[in-house]
C-alpha atoms as a PDB file:
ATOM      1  CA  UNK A   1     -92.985  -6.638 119.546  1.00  0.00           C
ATOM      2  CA  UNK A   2     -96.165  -5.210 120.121  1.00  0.00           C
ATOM      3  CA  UNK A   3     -97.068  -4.664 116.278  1.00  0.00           C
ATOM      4  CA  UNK A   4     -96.230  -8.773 115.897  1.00  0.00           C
ATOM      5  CA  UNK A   5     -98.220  -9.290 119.120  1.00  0.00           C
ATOM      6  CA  UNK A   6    -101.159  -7.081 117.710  1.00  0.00           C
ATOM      7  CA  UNK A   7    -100.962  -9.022 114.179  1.00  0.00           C
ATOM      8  CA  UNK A   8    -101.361 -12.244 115.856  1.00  0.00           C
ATOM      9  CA  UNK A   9    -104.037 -11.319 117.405  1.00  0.00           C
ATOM     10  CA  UNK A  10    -105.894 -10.522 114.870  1.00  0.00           C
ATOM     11  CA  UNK A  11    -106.218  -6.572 115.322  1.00  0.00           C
ATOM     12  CA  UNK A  12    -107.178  -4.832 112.029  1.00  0.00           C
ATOM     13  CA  UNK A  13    -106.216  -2.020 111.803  1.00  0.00           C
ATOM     14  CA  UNK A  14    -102.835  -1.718 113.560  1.00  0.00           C
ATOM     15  CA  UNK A  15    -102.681   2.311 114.644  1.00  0.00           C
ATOM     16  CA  UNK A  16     -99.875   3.375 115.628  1.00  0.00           C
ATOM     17  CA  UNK A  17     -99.911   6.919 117.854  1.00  0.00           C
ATOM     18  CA  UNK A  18     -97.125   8.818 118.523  1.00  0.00           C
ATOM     19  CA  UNK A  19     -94.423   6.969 116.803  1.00  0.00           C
ATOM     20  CA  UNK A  20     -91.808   8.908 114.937  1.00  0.00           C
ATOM     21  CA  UNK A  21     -89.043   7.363 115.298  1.00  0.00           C
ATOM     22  CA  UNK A  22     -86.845   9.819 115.476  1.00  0.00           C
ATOM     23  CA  UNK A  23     -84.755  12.372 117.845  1.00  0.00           C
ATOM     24  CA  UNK A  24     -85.276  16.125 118.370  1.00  0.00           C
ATOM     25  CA  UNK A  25     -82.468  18.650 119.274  1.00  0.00           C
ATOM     26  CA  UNK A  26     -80.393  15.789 120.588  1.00  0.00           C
ATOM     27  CA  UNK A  27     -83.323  14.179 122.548  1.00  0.00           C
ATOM     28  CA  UNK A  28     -86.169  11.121 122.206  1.00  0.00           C
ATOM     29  CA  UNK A  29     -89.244  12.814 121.321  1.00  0.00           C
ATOM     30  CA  UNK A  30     -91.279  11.127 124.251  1.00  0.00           C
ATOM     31  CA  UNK A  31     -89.065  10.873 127.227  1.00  0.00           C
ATOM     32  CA  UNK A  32     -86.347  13.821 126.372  1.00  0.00           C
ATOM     33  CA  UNK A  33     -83.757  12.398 127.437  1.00  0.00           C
ATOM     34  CA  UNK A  34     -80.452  13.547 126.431  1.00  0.00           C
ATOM     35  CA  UNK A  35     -78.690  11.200 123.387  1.00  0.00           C
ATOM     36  CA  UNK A  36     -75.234  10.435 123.709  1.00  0.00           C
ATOM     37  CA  UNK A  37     -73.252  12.191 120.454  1.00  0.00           C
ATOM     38  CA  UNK A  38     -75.406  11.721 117.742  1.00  0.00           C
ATOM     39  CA  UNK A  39     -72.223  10.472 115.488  1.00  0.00           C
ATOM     40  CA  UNK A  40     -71.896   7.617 117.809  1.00  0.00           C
ATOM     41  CA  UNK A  41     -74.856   6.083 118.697  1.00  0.00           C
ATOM     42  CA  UNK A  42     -77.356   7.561 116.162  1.00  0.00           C
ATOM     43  CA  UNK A  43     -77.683   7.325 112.311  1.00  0.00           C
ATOM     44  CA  UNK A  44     -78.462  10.482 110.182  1.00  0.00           C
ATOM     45  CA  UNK A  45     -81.806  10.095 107.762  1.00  0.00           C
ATOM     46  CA  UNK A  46     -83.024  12.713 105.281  1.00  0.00           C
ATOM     47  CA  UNK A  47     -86.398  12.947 105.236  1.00  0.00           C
ATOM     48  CA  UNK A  48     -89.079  13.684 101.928  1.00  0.00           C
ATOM     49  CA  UNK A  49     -89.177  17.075 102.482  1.00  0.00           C
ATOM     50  CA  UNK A  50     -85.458  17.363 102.663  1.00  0.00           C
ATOM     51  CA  UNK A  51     -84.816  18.290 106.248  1.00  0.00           C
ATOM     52  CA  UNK A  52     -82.150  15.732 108.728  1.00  0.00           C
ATOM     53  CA  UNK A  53     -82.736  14.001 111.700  1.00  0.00           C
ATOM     54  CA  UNK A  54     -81.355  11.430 113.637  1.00  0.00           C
ATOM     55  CA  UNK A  55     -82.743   7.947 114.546  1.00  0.00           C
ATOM     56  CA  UNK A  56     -81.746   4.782 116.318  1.00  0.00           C
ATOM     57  CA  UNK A  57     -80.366   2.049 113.590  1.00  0.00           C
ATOM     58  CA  UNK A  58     -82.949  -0.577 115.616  1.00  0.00           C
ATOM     59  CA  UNK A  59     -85.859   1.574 114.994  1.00  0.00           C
ATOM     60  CA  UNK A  60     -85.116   1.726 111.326  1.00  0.00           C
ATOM     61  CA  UNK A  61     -85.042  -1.839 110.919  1.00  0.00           C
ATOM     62  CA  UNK A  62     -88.724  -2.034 113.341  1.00  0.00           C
ATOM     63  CA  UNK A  63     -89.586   0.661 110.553  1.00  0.00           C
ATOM     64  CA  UNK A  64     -88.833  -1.758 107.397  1.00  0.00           C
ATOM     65  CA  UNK A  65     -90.083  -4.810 109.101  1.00  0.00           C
ATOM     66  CA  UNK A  66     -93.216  -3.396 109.570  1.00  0.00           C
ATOM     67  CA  UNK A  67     -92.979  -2.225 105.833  1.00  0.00           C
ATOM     68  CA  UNK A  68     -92.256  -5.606 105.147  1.00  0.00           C
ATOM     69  CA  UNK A  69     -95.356  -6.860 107.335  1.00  0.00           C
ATOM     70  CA  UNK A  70     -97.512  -4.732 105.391  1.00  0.00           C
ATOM     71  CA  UNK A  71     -96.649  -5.662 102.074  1.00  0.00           C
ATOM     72  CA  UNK A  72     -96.490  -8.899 102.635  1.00  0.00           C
ATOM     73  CA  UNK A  73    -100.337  -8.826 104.065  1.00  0.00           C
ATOM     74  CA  UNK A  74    -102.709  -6.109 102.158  1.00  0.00           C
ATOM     75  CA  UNK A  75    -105.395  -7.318 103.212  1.00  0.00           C
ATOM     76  CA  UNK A  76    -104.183  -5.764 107.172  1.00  0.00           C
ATOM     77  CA  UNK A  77    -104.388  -1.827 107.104  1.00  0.00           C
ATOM     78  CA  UNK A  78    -101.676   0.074 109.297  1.00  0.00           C
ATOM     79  CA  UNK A  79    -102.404   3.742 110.405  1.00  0.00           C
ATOM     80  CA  UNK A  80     -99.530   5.755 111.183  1.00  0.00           C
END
């Protein structure tokens, strides 16, 4: 919401801080708070560098929307 929000507005560049989208030892990154079983709730990515971790399936489709937002506007730069 906020990226759409920010691209509205005009912001440019968008930076995100902190986002990783991801879990750590069974736990969000910025709260850690304990996830329910991982095999139920979360889905298992493999990452460039060819270490696992586990993510929520709505923050991988935020992830490729904002992929999408970027392409489909080059002329807006995104900092991750």
């Amino acid at each position: 919401f906020l990226t759409s929000a920010a691209f509205w507005m005009g912001c440019n560049p968008i930076v995100f801080v902190g986002t990783d989208l991801c879990y750590e030892e069974d736990r969000k990154y910025a709260r850690h708070i304990p996830s329910k079983k991982p095999e139920e709730t979360l889905v298992e990515v493999h990452l460039k560098e060819g270490r696992s971790v586990w993510t929520q399936p709505d923050w991988l489709l935020a992830w490729d929307w904002t992929l999408e937002l970027a392409k489909k506007y080059p002329d807006k730069r995104f900092i991750d």
